[in-house]
N, C-alpha and C. Protein backbone atom coordinates (compact mmCIF):
# COMPACT_ATOMS: atom_id res chain seq x y z
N UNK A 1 334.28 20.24 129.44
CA UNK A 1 332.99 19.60 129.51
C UNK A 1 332.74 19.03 130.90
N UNK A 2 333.76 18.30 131.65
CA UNK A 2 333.50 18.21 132.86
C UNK A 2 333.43 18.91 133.86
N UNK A 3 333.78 19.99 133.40
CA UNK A 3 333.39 21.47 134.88
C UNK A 3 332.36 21.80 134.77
N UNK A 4 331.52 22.01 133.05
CA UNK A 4 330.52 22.36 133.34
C UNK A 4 329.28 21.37 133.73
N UNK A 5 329.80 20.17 133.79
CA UNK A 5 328.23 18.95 133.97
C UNK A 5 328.81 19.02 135.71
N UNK A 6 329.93 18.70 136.42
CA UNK A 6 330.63 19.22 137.63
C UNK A 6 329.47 20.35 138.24
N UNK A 7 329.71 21.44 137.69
CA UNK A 7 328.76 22.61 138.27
C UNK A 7 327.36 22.62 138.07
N UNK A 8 326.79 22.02 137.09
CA UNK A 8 325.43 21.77 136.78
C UNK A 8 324.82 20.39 137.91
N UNK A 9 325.90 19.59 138.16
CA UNK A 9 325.60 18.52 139.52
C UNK A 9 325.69 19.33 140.30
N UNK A 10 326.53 20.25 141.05
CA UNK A 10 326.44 20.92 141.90
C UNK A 10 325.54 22.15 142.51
N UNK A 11 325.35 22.78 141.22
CA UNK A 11 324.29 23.53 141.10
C UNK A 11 322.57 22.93 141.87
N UNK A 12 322.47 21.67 140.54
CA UNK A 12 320.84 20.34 140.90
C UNK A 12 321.20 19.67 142.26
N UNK A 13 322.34 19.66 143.02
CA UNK A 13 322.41 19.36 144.90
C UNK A 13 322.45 20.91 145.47
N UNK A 14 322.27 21.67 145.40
CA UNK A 14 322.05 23.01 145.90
C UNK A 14 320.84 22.92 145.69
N UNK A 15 320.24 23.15 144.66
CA UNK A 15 318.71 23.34 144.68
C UNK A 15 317.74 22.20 145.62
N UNK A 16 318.22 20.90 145.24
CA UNK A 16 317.21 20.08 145.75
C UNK A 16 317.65 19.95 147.50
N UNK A 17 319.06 20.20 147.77
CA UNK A 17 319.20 20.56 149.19
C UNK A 17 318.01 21.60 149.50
N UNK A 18 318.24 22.86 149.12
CA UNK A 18 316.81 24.18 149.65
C UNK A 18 315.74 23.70 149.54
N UNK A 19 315.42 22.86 148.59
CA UNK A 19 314.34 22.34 149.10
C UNK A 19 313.67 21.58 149.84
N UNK A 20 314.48 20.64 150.18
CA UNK A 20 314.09 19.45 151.21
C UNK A 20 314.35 20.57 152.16
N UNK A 21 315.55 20.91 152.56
CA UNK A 21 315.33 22.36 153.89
C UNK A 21 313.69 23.01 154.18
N UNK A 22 313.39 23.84 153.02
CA UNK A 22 312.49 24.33 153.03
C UNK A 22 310.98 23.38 153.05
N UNK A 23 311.15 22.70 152.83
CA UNK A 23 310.14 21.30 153.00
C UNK A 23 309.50 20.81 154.26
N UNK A 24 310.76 20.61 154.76
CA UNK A 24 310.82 20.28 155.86
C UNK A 24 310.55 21.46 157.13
N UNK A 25 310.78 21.98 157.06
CA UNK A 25 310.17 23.43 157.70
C UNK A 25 309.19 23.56 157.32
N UNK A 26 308.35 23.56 156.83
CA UNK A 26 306.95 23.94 156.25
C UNK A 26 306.61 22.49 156.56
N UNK A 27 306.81 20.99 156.66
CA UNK A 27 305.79 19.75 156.41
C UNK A 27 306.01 20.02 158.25
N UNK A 28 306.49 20.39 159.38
CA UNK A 28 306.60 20.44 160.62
C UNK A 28 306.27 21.75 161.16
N UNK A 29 306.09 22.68 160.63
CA UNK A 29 305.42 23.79 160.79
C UNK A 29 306.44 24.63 161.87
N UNK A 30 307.97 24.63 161.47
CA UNK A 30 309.09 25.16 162.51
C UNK A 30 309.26 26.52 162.52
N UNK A 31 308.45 27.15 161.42
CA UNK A 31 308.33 28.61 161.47
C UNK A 31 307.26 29.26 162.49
N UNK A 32 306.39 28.44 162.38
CA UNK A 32 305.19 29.34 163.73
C UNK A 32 305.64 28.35 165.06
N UNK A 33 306.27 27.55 165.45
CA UNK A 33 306.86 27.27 166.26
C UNK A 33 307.47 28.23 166.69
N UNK A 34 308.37 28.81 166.10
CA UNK A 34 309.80 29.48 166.25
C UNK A 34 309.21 30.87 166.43
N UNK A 35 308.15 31.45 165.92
CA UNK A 35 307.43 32.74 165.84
C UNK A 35 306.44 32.34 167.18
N UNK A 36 306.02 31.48 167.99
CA UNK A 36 305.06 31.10 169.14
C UNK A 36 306.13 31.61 170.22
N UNK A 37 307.51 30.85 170.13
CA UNK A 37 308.65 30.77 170.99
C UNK A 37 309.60 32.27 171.21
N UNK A 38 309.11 33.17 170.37
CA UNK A 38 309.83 34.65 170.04
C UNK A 38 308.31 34.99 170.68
N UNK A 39 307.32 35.36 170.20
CA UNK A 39 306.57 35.90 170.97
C UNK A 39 306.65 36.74 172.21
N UNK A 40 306.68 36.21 173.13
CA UNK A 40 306.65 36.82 174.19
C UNK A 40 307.58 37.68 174.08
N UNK A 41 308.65 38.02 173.73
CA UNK A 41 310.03 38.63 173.83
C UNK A 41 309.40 39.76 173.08
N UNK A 42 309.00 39.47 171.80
CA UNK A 42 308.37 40.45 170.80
C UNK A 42 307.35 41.51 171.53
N UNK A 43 306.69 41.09 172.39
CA UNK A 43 305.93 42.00 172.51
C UNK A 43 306.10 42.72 174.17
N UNK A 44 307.23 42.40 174.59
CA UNK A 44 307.87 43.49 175.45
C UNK A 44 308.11 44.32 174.50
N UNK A 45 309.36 44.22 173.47
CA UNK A 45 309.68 45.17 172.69
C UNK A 45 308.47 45.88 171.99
N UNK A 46 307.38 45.34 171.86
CA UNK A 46 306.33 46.17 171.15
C UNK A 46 305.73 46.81 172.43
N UNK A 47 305.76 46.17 173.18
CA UNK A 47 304.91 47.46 174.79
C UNK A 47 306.04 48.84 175.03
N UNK A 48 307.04 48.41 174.83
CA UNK A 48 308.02 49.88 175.00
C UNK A 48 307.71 50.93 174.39
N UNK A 49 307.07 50.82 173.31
CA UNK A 49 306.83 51.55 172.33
C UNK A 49 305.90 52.86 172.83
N UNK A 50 306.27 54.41 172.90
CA UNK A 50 305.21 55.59 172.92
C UNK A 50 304.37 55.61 172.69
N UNK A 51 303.51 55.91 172.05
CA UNK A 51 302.28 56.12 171.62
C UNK A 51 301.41 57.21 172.17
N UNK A 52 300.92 57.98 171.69
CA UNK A 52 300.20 59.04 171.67
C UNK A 52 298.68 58.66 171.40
N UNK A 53 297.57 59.09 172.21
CA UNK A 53 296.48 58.87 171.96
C UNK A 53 295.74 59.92 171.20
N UNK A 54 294.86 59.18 170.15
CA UNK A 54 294.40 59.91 168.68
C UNK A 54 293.26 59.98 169.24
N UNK A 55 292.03 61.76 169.41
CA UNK A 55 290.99 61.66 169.35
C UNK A 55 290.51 61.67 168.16
C-alpha cells in the first residue's frame, strides 16, 4: 500500500512539475522568444534551398 500511494505522490509531482514548466513558458512567452532568436539562422538554411521557377 505504500508503493502504491509512494508512486501516485510521485506520479501528482511529475504532473504538476510539467505544468508549472509549461506555464511558465507560455505566462513569459519563451517560445517565440526562442523562435525570434533562431530566426535568422533559420532562414539562411531556408535561402539555400533550389528552387525552380513555376510558369
Amino acid at each position: 500500500m505504500k508503493k502504491l500511494l509512494g508512486f501516485c505522490v510521485k506520479v501528482a509531482g511529475l504532473a504538476v512539475g510539467l505544468f508549472g514548466l509549461t506555464f511558465t513558458i507560455y505566462f513569459l512567452n519563451l517560445d517565440m522568444k526562442l523562435l525570434a532568436f533562431l530566426e535568422p539562422y533559420m532562414d539562411k538554411i531556408y535561402d539555400l534551398r533550389k528552387r525552380e521557377p513555376r510558369v
